[in-house]
C-alpha atoms as a PDB file:
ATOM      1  CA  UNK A   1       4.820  -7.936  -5.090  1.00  0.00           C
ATOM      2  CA  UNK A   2       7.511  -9.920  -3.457  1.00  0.00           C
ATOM      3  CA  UNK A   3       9.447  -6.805  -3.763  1.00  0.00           C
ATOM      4  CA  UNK A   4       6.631  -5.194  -1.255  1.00  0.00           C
ATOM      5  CA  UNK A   5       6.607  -8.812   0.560  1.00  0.00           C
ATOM      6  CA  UNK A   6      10.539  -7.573   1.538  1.00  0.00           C
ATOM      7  CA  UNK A   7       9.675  -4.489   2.591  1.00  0.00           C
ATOM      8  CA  UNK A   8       6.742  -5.663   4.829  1.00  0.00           C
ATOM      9  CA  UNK A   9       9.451  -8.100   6.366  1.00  0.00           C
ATOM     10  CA  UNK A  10      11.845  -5.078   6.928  1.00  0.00           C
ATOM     11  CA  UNK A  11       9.019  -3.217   8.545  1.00  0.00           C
ATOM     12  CA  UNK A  12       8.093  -5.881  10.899  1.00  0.00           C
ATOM     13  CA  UNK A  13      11.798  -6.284  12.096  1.00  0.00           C
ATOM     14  CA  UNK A  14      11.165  -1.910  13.023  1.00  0.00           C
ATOM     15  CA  UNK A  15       8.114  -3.562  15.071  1.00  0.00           C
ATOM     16  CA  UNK A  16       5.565  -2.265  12.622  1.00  0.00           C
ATOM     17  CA  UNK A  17       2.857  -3.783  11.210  1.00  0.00           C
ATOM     18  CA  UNK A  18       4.012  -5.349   8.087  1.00  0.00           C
ATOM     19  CA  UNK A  19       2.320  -4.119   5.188  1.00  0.00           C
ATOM     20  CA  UNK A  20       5.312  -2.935   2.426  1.00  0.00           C
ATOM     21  CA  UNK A  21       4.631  -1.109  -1.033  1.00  0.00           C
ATOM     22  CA  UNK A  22       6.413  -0.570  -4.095  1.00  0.00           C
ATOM     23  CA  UNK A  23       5.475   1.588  -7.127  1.00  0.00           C
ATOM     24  CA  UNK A  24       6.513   1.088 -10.408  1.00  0.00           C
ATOM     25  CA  UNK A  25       6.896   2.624 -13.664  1.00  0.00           C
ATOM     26  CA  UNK A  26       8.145   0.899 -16.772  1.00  0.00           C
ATOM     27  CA  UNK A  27       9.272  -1.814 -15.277  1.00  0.00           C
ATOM     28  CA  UNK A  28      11.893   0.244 -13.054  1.00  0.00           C
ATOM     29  CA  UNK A  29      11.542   0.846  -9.484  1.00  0.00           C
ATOM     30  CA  UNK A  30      10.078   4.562  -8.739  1.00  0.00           C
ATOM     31  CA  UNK A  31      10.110   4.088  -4.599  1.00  0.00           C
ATOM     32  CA  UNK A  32       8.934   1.601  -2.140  1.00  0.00           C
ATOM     33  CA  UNK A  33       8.870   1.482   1.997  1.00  0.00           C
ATOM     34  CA  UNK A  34       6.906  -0.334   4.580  1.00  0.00           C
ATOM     35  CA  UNK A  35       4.682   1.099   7.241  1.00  0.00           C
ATOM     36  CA  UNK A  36       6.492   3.977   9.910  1.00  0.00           C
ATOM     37  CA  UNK A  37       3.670   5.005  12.251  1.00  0.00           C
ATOM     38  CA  UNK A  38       5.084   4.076  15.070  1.00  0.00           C
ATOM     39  CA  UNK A  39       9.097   5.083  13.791  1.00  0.00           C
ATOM     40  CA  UNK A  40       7.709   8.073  12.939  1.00  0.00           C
ATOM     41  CA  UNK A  41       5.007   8.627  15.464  1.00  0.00           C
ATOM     42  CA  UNK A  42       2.712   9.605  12.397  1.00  0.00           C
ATOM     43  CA  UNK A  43      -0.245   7.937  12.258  1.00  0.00           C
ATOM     44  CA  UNK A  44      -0.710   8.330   8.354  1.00  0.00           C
ATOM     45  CA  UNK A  45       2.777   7.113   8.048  1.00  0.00           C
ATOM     46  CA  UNK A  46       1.541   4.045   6.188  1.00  0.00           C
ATOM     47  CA  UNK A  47       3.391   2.252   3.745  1.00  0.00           C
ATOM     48  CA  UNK A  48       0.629   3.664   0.575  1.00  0.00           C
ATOM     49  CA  UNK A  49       1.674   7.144   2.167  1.00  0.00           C
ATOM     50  CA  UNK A  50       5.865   6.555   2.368  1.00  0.00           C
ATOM     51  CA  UNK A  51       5.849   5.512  -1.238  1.00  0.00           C
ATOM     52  CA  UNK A  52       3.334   7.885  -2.506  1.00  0.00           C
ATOM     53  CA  UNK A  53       5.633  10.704  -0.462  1.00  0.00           C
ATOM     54  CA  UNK A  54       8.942   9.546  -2.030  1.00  0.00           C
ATOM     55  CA  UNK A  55       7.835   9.375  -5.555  1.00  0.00           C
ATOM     56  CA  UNK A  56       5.966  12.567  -5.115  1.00  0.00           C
ATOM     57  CA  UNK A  57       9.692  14.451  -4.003  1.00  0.00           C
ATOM     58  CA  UNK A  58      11.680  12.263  -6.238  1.00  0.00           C
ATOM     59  CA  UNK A  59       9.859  13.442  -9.388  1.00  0.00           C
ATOM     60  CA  UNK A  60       8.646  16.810  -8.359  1.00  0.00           C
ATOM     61  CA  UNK A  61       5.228  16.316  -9.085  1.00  0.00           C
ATOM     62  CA  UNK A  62       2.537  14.473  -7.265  1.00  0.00           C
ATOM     63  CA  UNK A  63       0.790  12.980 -10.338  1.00  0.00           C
ATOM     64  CA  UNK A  64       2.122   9.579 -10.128  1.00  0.00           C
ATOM     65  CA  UNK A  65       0.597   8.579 -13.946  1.00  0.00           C
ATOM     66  CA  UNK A  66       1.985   5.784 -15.432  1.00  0.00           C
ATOM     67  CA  UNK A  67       2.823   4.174 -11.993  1.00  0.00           C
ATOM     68  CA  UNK A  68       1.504   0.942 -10.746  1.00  0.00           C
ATOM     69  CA  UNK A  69       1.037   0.346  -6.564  1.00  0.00           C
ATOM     70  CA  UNK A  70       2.195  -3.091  -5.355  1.00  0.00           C
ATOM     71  CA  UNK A  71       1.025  -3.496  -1.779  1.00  0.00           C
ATOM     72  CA  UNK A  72       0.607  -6.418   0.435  1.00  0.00           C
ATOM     73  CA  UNK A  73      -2.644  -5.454   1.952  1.00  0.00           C
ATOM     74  CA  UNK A  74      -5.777  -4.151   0.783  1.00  0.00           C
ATOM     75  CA  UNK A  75      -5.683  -0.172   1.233  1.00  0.00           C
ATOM     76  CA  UNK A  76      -7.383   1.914   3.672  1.00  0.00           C
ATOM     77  CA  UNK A  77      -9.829   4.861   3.345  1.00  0.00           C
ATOM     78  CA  UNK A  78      -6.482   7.390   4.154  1.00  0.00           C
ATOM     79  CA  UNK A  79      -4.378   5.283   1.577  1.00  0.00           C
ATOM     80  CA  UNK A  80      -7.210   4.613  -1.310  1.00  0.00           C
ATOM     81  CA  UNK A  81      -8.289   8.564  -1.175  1.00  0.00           C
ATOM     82  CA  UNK A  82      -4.159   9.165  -1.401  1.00  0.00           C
ATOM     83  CA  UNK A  83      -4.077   6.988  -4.339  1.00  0.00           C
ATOM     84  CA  UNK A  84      -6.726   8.631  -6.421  1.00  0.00           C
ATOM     85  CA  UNK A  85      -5.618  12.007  -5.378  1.00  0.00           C
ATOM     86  CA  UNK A  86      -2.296  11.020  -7.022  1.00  0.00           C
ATOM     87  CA  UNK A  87      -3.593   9.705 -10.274  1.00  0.00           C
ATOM     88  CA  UNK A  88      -1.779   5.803  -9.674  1.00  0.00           C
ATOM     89  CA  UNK A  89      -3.564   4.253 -12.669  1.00  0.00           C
ATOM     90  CA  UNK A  90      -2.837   0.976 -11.171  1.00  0.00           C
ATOM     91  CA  UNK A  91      -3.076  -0.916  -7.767  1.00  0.00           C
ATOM     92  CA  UNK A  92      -2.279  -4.329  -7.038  1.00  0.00           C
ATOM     93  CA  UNK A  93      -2.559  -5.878  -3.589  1.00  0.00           C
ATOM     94  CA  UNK A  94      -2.196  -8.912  -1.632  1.00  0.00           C
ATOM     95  CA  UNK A  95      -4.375  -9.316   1.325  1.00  0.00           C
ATOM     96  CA  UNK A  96      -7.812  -8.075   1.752  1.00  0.00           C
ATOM     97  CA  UNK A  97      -9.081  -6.338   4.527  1.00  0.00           C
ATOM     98  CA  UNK A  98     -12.262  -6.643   5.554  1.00  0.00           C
ATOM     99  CA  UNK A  99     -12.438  -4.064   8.849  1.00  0.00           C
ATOM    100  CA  UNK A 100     -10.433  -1.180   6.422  1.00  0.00           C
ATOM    101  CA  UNK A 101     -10.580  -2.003   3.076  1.00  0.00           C
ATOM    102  CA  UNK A 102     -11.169   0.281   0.395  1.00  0.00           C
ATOM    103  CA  UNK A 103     -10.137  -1.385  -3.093  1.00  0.00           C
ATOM    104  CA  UNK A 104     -13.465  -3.823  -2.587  1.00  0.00           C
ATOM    105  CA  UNK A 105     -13.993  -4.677   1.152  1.00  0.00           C
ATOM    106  CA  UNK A 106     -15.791  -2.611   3.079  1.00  0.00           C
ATOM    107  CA  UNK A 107     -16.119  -0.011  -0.298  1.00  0.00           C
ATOM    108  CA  UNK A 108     -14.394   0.467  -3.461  1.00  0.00           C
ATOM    109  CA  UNK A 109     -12.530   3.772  -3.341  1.00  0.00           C
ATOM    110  CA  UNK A 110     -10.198   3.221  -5.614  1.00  0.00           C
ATOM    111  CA  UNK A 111     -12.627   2.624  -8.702  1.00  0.00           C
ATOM    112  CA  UNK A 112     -15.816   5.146  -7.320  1.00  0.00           C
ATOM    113  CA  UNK A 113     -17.549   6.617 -10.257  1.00  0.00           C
ATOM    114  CA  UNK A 114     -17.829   9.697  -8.490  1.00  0.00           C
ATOM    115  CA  UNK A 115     -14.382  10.596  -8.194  1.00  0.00           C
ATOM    116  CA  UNK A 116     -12.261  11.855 -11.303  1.00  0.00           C
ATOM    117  CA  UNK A 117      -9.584   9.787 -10.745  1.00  0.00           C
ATOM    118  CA  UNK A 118      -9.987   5.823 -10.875  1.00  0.00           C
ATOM    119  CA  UNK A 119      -7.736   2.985 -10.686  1.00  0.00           C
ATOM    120  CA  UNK A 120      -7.649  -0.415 -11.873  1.00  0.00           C
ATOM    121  CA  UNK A 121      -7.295  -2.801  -9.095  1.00  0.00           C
ATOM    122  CA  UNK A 122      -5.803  -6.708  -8.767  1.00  0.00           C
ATOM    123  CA  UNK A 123      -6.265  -8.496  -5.899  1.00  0.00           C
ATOM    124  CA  UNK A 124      -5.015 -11.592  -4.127  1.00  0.00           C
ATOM    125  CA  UNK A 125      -1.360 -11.355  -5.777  1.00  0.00           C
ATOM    126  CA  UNK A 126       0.762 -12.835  -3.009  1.00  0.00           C
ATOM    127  CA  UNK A 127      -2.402 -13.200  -0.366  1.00  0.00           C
ATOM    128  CA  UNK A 128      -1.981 -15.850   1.617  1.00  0.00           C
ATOM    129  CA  UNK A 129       2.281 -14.726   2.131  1.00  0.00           C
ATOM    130  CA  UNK A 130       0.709 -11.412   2.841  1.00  0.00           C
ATOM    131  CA  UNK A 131      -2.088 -12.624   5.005  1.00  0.00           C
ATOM    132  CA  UNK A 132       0.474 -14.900   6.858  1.00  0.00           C
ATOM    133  CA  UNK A 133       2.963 -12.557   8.066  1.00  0.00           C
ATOM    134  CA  UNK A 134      -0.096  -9.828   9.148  1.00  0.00           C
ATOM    135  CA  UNK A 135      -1.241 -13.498  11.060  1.00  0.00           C
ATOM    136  CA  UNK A 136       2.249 -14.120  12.723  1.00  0.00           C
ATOM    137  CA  UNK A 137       3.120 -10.534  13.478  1.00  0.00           C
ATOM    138  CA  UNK A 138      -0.100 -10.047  15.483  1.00  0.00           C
ATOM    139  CA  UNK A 139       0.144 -13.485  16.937  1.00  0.00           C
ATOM    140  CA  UNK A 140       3.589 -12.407  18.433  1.00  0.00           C
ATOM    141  CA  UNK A 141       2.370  -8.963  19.278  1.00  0.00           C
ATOM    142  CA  UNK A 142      -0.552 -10.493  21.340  1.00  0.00           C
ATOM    143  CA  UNK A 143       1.707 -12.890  23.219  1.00  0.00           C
END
């Protein structure tokens, strides 16, 4: 998670909204990135998305099994459905949140019994770092 942390950081210094991500398979590093919607001008460009893109090419394959999802904030509908699609058995994240989130805030995604594909989720790793720099890049944003 403070691997993601760093990448959030990186992607606030681009003047995005700092949320990072990292996946992870055996203990080595499979791909991580930070939010790009507005380098990119791609609104789904968010940092579930990057990683879940890069692992995708690096591998050839889009199953991502045997992969755990670090990410500093809670994922959205776009990002949970994303992570199902491609089979992450695992997601950690940091901050919830409570207007998008879909690993337990606003709905569970990411472990619906209706879906084929569900995850097991840990929350709060890292929150309140997480929480904080969402707090002070908005904060400066507003200002």
């Amino acid at each position: 998670m403070a691997r993601a942390l760093e990448q959030a950081r990186l992607g606030a210094l681009r003047s995005e909204v700092p949320v990072g991500a990292v996946l992870i398979r055996d203990g080595k590093l499979v791909a991580e990135g930070h939010n790009r919607t507005f380098l990119d001008t791609d609104p789904t460009a968010h940092a579930e998305s990057v990683v879940l893109r890069r692992a995708a090419r690096a591998q050839g394959d889009f199953r991502l099994e045997g992969t755990t999802l670090y990410v500093t904030l809670e994922p959205c509908t776009m990002c949970a459905g994303s992570i199902v699609l491609s089979r992450v058995p695992r997601v950690v994240f940091g901050a919830w949140d409570p207007k998008a989130g879909m690993g337990g805030s606003l709905d569970n995604l990411l472990q619906d019994p209706r879906l084929n594909h569900r995850c097991t989720v840990t929350s709060d790793v890292l929150a309140e770092s997480s929480a904080q720099l969402l707090r002070r890049f908005f904060r400066a944003r507003r200002r």
